[in-house]
C-alpha atoms as a PDB file:
ATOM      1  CA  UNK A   1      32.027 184.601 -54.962  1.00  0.00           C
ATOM      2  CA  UNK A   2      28.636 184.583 -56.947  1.00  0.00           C
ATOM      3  CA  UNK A   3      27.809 182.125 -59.373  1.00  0.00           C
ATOM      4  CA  UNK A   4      27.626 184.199 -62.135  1.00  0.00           C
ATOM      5  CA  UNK A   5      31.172 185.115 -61.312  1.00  0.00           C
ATOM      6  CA  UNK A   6      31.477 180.672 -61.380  1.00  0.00           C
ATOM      7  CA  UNK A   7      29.502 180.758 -64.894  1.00  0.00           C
ATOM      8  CA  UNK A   8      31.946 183.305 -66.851  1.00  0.00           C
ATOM      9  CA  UNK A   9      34.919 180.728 -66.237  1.00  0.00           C
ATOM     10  CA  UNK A  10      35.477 177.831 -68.634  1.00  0.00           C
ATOM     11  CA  UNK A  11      35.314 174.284 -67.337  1.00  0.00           C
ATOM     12  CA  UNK A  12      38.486 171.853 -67.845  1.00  0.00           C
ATOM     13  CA  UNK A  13      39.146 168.256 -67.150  1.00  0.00           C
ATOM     14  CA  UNK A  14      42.419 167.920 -66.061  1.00  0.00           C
ATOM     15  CA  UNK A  15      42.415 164.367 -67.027  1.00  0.00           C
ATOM     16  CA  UNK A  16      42.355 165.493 -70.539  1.00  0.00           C
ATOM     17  CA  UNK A  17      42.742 168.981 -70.558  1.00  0.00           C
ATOM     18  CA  UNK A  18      39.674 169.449 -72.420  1.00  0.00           C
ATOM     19  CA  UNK A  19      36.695 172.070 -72.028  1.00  0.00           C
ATOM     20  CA  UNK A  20      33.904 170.263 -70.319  1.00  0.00           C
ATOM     21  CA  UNK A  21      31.185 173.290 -71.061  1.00  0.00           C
ATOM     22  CA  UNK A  22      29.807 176.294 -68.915  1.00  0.00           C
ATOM     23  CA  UNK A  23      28.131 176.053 -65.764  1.00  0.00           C
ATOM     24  CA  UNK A  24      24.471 176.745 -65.975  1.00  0.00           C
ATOM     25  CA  UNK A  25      23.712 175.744 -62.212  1.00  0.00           C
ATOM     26  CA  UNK A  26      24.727 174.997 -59.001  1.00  0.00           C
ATOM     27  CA  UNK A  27      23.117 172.728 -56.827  1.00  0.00           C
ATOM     28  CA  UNK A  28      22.528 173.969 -53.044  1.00  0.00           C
ATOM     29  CA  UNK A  29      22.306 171.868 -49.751  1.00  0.00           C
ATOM     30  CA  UNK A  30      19.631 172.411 -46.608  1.00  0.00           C
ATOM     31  CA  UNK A  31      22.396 174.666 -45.393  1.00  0.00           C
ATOM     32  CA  UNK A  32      23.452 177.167 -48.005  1.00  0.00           C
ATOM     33  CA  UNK A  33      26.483 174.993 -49.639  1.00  0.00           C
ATOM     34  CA  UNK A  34      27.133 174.374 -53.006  1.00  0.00           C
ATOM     35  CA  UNK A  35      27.013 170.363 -53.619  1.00  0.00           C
ATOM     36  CA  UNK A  36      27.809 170.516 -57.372  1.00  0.00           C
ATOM     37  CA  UNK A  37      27.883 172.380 -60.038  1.00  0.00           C
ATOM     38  CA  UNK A  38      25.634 171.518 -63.240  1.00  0.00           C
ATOM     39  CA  UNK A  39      27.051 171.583 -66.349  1.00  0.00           C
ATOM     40  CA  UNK A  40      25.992 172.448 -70.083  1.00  0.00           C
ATOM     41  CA  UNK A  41      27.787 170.257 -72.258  1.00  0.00           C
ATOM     42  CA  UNK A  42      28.746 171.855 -76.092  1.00  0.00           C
ATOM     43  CA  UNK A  43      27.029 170.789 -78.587  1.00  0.00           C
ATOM     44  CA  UNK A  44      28.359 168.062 -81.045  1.00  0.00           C
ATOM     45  CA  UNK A  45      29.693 169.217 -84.513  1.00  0.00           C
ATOM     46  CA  UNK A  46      27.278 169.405 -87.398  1.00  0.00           C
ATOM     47  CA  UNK A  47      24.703 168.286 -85.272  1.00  0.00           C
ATOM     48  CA  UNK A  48      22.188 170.627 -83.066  1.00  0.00           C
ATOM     49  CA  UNK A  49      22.104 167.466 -80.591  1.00  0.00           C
ATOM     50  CA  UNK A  50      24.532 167.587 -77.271  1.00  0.00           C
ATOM     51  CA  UNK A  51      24.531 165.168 -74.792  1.00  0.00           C
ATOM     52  CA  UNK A  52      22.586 165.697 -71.259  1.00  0.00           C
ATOM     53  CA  UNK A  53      24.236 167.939 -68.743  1.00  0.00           C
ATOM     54  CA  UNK A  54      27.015 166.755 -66.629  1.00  0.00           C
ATOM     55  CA  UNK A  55      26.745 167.360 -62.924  1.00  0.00           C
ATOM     56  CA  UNK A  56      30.222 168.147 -60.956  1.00  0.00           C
ATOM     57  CA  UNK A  57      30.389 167.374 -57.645  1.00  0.00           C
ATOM     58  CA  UNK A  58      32.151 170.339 -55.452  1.00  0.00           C
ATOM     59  CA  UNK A  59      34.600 167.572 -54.203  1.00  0.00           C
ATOM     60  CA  UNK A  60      35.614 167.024 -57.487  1.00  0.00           C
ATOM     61  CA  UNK A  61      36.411 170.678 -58.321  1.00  0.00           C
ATOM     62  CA  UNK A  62      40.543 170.994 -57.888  1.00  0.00           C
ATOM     63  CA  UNK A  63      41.119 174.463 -58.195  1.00  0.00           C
ATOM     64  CA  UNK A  64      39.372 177.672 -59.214  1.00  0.00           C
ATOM     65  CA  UNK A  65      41.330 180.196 -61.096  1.00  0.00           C
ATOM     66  CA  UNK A  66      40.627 184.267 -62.553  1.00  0.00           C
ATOM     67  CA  UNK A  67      39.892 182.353 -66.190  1.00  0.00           C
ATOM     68  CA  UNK A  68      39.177 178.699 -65.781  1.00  0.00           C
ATOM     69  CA  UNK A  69      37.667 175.911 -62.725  1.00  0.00           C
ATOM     70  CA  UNK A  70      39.740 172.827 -63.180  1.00  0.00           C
ATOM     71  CA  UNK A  71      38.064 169.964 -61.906  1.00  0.00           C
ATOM     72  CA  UNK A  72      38.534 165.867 -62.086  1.00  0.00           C
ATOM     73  CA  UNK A  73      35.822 163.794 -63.536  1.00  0.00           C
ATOM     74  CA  UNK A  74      35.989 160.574 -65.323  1.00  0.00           C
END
């Protein structure tokens, strides 16, 4: 799988079920694996302000479906 396969999926928390954003980036250990996945955060309504992006780490990441990467985060 590519990551821009990874960045056409929506993010969910399944704490909350909500969308968490898109994935912009991944980053990559010494040896070719994917530590976490960076994520863009929407932006706020009525403001063009969002908060920073959140990083997931891959441990964190519960399943990855055709449509959607659920993952766990607080």
């Amino acid at each position: 799988m590519r990551l821009s396969d990874l960045q056409t999926k929506t993010v969910v928390n399944v704490k909350d079920g909500k969308n968490i954003g898109s994935i912009i980036d991944a980053n990559i250990d010494s040896e070719g694996n994917i530590e976490s996945l960076v994520i863009e955060t929407p932006k706020k309504i009525l403001s063009f302000s969002r908060d920073e992006d959140l990083t997931v780490k891959w441990k964190e990441i519960n399943k990855i479906g055709d449509d959607v990467i659920l993952v766990d985060v607080k």
